[in-house]
Protein backbone atom coordinates (compact mmCIF):
# COMPACT_ATOMS: atom_id res chain seq x y z
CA UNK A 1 28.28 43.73 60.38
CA UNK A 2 26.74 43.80 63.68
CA UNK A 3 28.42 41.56 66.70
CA UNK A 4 25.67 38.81 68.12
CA UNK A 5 24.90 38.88 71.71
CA UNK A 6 24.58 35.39 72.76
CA UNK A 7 22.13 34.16 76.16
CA UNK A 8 20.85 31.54 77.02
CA UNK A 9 17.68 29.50 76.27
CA UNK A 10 16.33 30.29 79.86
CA UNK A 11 17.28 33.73 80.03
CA UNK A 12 15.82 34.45 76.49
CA UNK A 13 12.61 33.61 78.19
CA UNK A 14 12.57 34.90 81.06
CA UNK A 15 13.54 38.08 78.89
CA UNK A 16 10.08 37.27 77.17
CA UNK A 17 8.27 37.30 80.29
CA UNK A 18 9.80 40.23 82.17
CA UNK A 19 8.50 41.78 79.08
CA UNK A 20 5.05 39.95 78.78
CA UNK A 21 4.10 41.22 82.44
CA UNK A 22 5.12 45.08 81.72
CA UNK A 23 3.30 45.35 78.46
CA UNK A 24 0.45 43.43 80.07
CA UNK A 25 0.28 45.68 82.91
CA UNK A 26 0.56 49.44 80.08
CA UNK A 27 -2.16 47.92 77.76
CA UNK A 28 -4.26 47.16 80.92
CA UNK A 29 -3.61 50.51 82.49
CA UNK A 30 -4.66 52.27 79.40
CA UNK A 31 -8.10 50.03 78.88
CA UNK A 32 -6.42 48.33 75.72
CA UNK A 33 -7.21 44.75 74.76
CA UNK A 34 -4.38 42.27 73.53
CA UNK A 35 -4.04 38.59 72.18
CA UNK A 36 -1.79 36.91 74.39
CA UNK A 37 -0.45 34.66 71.89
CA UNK A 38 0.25 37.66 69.23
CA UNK A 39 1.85 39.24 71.97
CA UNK A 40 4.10 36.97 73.17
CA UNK A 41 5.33 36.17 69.84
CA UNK A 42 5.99 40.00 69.00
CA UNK A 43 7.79 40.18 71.90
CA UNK A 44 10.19 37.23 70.87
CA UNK A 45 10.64 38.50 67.61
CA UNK A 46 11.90 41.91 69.04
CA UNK A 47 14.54 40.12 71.30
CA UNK A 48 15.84 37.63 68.58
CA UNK A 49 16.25 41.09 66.38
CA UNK A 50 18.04 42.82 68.90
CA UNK A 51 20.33 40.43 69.92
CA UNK A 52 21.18 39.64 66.26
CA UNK A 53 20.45 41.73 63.97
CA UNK A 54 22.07 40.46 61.36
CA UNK A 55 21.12 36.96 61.41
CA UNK A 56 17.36 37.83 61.94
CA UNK A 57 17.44 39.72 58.76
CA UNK A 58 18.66 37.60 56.51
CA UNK A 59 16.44 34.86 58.13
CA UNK A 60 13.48 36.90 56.90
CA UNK A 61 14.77 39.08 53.86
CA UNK A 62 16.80 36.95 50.97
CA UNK A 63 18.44 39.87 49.81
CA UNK A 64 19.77 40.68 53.34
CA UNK A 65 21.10 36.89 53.08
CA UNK A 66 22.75 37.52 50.27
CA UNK A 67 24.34 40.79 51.13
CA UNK A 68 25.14 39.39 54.50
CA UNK A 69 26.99 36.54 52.96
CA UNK A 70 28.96 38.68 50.33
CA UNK A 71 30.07 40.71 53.54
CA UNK A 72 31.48 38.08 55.44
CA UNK A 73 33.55 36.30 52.56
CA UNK A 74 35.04 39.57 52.20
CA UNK A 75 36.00 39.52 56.05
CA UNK A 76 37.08 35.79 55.89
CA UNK A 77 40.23 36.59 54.12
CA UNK A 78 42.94 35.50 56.38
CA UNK A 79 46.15 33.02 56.84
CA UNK A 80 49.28 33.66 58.89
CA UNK A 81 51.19 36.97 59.58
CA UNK A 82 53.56 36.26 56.23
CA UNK A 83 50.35 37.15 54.37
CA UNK A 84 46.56 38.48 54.77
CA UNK A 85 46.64 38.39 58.48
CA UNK A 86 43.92 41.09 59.53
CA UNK A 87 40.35 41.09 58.30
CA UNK A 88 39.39 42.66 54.88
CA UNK A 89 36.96 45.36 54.49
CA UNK A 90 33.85 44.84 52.54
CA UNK A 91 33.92 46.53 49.04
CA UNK A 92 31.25 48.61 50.20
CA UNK A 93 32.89 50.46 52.97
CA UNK A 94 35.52 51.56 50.53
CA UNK A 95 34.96 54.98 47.99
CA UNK A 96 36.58 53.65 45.05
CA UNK A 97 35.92 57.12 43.00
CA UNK A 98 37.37 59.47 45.85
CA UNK A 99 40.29 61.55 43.71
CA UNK A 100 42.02 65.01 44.97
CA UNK A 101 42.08 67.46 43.31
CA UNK A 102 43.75 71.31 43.80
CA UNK A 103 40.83 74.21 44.58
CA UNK A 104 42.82 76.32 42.55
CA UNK A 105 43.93 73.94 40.23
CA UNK A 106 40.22 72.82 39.44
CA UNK A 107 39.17 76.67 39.26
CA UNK A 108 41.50 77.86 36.51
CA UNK A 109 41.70 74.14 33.73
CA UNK A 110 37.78 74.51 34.46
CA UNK A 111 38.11 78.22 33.45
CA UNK A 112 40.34 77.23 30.57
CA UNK A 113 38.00 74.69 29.14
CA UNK A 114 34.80 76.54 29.30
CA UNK A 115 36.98 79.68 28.29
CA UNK A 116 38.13 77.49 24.99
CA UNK A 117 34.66 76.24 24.30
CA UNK A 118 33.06 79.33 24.36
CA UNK A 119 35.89 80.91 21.62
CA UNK A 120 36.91 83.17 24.27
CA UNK A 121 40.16 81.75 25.95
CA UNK A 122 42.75 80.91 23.02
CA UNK A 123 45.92 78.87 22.56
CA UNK A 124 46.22 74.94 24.67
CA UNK A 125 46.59 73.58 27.42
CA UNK A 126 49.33 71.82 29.48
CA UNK A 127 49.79 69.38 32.36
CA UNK A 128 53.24 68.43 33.81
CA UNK A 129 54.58 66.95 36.82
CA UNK A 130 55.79 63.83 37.88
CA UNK A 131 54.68 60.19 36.99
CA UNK A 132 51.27 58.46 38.93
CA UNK A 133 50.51 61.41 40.81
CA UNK A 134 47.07 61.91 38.47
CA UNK A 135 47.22 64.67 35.56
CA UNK A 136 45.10 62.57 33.01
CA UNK A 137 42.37 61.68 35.70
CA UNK A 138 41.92 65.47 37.15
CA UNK A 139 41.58 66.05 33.17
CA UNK A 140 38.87 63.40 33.28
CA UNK A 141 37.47 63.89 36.80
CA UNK A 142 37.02 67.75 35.27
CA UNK A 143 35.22 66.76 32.18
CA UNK A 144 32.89 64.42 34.11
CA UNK A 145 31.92 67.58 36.41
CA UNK A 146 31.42 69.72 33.51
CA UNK A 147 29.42 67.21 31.83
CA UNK A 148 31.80 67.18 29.25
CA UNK A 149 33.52 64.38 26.76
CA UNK A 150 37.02 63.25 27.41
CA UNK A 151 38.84 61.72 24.73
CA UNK A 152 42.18 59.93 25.98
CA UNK A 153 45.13 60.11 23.31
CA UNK A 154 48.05 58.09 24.39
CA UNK A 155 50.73 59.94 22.47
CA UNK A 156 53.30 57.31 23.64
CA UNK A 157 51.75 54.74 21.02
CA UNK A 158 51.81 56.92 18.35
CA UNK A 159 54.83 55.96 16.65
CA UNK A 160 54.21 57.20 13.20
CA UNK A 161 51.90 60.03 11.31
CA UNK A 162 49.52 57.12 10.04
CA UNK A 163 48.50 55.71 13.36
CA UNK A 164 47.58 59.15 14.67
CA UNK A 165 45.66 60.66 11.48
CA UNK A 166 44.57 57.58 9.65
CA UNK A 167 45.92 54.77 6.98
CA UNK A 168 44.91 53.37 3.63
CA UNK A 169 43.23 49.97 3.59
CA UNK A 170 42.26 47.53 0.78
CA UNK A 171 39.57 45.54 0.21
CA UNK A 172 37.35 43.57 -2.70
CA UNK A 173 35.44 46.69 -3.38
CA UNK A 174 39.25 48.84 -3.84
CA UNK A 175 41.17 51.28 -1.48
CA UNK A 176 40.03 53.45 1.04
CA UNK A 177 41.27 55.64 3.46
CA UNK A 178 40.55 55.38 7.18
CA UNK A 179 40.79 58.19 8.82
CA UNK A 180 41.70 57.71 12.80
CA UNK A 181 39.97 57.98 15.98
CA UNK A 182 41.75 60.94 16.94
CA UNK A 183 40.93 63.33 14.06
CA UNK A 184 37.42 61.84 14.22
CA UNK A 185 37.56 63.11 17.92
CA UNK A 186 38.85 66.73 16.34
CA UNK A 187 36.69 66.86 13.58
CA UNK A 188 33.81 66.45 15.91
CA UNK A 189 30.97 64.96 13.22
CA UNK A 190 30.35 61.78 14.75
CA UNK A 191 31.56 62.67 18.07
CA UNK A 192 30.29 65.17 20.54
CA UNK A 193 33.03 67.74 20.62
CA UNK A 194 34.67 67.65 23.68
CA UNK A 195 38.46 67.57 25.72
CA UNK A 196 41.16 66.05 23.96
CA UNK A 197 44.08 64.84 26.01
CA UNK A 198 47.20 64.74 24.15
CA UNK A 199 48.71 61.75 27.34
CA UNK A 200 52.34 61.47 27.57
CA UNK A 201 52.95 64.15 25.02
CA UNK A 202 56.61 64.71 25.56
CA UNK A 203 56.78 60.37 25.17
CA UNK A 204 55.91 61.37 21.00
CA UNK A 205 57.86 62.47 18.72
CA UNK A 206 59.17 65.48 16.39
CA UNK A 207 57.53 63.86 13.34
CA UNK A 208 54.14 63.76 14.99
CA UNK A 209 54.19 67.20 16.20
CA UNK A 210 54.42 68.45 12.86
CA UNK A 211 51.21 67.13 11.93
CA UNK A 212 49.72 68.98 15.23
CA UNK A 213 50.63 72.21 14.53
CA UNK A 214 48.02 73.75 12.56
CA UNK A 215 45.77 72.03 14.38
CA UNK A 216 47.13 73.77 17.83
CA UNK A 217 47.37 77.32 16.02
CA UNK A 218 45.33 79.68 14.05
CA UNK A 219 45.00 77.90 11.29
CA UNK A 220 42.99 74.65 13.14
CA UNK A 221 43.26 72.30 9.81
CA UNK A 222 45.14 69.54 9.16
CA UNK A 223 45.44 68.02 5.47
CA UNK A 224 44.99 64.78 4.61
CA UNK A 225 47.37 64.14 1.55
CA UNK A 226 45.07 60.83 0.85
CA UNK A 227 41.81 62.17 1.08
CA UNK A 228 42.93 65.83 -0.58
CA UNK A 229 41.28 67.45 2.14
CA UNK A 230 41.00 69.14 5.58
CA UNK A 231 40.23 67.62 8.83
CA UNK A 232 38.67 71.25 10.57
CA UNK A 233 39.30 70.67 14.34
CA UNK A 234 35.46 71.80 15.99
CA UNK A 235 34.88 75.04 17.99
CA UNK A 236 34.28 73.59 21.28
CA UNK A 237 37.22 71.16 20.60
CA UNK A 238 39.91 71.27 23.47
CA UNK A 239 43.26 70.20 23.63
CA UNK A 240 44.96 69.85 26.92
CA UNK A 241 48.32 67.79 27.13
CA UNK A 242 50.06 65.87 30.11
CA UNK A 243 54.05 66.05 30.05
CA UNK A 244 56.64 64.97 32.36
CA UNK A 245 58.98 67.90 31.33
CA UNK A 246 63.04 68.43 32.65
CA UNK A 247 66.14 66.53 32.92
CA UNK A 248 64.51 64.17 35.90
CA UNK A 249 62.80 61.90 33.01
CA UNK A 250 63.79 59.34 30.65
CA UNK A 251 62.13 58.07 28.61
CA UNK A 252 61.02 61.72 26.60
CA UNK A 253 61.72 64.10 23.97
CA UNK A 254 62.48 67.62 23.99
CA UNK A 255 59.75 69.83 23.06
CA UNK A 256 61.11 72.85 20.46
CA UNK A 257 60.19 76.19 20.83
CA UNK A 258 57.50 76.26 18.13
CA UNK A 259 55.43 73.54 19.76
CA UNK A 260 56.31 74.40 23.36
CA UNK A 261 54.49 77.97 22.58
CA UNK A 262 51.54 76.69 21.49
CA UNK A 263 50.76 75.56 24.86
CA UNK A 264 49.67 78.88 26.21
CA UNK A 265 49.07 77.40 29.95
CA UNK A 266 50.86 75.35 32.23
CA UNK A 267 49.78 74.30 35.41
CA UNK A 268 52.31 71.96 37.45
CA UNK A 269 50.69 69.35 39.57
CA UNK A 270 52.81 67.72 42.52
CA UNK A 271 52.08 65.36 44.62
CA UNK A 272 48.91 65.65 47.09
CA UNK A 273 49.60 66.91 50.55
CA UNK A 274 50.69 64.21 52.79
CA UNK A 275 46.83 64.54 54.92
CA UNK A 276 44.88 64.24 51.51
CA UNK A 277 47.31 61.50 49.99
CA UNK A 278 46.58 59.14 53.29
CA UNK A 279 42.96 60.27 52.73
CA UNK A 280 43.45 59.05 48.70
CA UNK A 281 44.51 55.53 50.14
CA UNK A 282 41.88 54.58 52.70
CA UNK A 283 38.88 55.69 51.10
CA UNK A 284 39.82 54.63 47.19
CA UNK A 285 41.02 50.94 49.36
CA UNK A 286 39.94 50.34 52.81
CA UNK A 287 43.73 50.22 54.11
CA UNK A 288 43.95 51.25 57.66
CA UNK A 289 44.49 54.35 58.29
CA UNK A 290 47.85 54.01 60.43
CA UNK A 291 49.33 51.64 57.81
CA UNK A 292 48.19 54.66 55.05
CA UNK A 293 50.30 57.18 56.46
CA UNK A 294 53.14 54.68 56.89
CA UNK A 295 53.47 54.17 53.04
CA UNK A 296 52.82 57.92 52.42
CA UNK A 297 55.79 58.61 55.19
CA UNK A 298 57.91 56.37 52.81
CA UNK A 299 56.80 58.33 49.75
CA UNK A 300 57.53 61.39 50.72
CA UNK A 301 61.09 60.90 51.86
CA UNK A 302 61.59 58.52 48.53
CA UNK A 303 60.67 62.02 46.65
CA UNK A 304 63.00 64.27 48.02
CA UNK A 305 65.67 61.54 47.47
CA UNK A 306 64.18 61.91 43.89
CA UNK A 307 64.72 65.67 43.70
CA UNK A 308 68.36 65.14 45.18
CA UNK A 309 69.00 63.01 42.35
CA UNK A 310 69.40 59.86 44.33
CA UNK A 311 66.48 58.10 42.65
CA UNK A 312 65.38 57.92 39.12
CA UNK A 313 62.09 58.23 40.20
CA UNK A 314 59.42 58.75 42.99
CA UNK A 315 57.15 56.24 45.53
CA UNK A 316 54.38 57.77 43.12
CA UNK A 317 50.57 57.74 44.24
CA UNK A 318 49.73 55.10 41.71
CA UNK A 319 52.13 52.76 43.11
CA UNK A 320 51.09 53.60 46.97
CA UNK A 321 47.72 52.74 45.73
CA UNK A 322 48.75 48.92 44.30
CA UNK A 323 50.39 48.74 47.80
CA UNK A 324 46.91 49.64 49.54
CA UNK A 325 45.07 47.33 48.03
CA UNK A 326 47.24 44.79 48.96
CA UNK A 327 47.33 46.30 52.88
CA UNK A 328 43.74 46.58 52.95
CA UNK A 329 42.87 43.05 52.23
CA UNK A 330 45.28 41.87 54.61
CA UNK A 331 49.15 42.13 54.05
CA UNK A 332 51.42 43.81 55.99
CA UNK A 333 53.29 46.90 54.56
CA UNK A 334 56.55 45.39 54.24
CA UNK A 335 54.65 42.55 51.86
CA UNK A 336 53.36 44.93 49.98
CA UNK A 337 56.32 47.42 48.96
CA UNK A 338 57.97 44.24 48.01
CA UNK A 339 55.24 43.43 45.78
CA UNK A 340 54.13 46.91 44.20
CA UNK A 341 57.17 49.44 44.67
CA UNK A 342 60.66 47.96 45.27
CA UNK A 343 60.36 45.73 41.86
CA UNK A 344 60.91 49.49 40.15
CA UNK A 345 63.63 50.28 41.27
CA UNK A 346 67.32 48.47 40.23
CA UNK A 347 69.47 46.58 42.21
CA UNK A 348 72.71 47.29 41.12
CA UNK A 349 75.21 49.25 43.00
CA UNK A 350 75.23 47.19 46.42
CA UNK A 351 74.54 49.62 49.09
CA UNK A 352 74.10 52.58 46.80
CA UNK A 353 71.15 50.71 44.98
CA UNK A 354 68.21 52.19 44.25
CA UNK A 355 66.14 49.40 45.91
CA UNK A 356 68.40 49.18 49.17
CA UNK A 357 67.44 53.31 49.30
CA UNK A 358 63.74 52.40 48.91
CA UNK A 359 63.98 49.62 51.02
CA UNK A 360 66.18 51.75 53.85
CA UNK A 361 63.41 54.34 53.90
CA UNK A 362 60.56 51.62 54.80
CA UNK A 363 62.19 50.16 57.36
CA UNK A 364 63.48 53.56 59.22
CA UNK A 365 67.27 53.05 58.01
CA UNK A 366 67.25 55.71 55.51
CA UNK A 367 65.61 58.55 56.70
CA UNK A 368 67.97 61.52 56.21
CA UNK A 369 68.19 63.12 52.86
């Protein structure tokens, strides 16, 4: 929005007729014949607009009204300093769909996936690193570049062998077998073939990795005891799994060698670079920039108390993100930790705490590692 110059009455017209007599005396000069009234009132028009732009716009255009109005409730949102104290951006100064993503990183899963669709790259593919730092959505921000589908398996819910291949139902016309979403995803005949992500994969368990494995080798079958038949996985069918692998999780199971060797490529995402990670914050929310790179200052000292082993986990990107929404429309930073990143962390222990280490690192008491 544009800022209003305000004048007088009597200096708006005397504006007018400084400007009157000069265009008066250039149309004369040139031989050019006028209407004084048209002029006049093409001349006020011009001021009004340039003083406020805004205003005159939606005076004259209803969808600049209405645009105009949607931007300033957005920058009405303010009370006292304990909560939204600045103004808020308007949603459309924000880029909700900026995401980083590794050159390099990009380069090779997008050589991986065309590799695999083509039948020239073999074996699967594997994503690990720490929690709400974004393997499933480079997965999906890839397959939206490549113009390819991405089907989202969240391994974590699938508790048992029927909810991931398929379960027997009955009805008034007998029993039938319905065969799941995910092998309907493999099979590829009502679905357009595409990148399977196997999501938390080291969240599932031993049982349902048996059924995987002749899908993830040679063979690329799985039978269907039910239905006395095979499910063929597609050609162009890609698996590619996310994993939070080592001793630093809970929460997971141990892969065995057999299935850990099916995954015949690895890549291991950190965190983004402190620069891009700031850069993640304002543009996906609108937070100030300063306030950004005080969060992502926090985050990055919370993680190497996470690879010392002092915390069970990281300040991850997806929580710095809650936090920034929160900043953006108003809060401070302190409100917003205490609302989207100190609630995951215990508060046992006293000073040893988990949330008194968090909280020490925010507020400059805790910065040594």
């Amino acid at each position: 929005m544009t800022t209003a110059v305000v004048i007088t009455e009597a200096e708006f017209d005397k504006t007018v007729e400084d400007l009157y007599t000069q265009a008066v005396s250039a149309l004369t000069s040139l031989g050019k014949s006028y209407d004084e009234k048209e002029l006049r009132t093409t001349l006020s028009e011009t001021i009004r607009y340039a003083l406020d732009p805004d205003n005159y716009l939606a005076e004259n255009d209803p969808r600049y009204k209405e645009e105009l109005e949607k931007k300033q409730k957005a920058a009405s949102l303010v009370t006292d300093g304990t909560g939204l104290s600045v103004e808020a951006p308007a949603l459309s100064e924000k880029d909700h769909d900026y995401f980083y993503n590794p050159k390099e990183f990009t380069e090779q899963v997008t050589w991986f996936i065309q590799g695999q669709r083509a039948g020239i790259v073999k074996g699967n593919g594997m994503i690990v690193g720490p929690s709400g730092q974004g393997k499933t959505e480079s997965i999906i921000r890839l397959c939206a570049d490549l113009n390819i589908p991405c089907y989202v398996m969240d391994m974590a819910s699938n508790t048992t062998v029927e909810r991931l291949i398929g379960h027997k139902e009955v009805d008034k016309d007998g029993t039938h077998y319905i065969v799941s979403e995910f092998l309907r995803w493999v099979e590829a005949k009502e679905y357009e073939p595409g990148v399977i992500v196997l999501d938390e994969f080291t969240r599932s368990h031993a049982t349902i990795h048996n059924v995987l494995f002749p899908l993830m080798d040679g063979r690329k079958t799985v039978f269907i005891p039910d239905l006395h038949m095979n499910i063929m996985k597609h050609p162009q069918t890609v698996f590619l799994a996310t994993a939070n692998i080592g001793g630093r999780f809970t929460g997971t199971y141990n892969m065995d060698a057999a299935m850990r060797q099916r995954f015949s490529y690895t890549w291991e995402r950190e965190f983004p670079p402190a620069e891009n990670e700031v850069k993640v914050l304002v543009n996906r929310t609108g937070c100030p920039k300063d306030k950004a790179e005080l969060m992502v200052q926090a985050a990055v000292l919370s993680r190497k108390k996470w690879s010392a082993g002092d915390l069970s986990e990281p300040i991850s990107t997806r929580m710095l993100i809650a936090a920034a929404q929160f900043v953006a429309a108003g809060g401070s930073v302190q409100s917003a930790f205490e609302l989207a990143v100190l609630p995951t962390y215990p508060t046992d222990g006293d000073a040893s705490a988990e949330r008194t280490i968090v909280r020490g690192i925010l507020t400059g008491k805790n910065k040594e590692v």
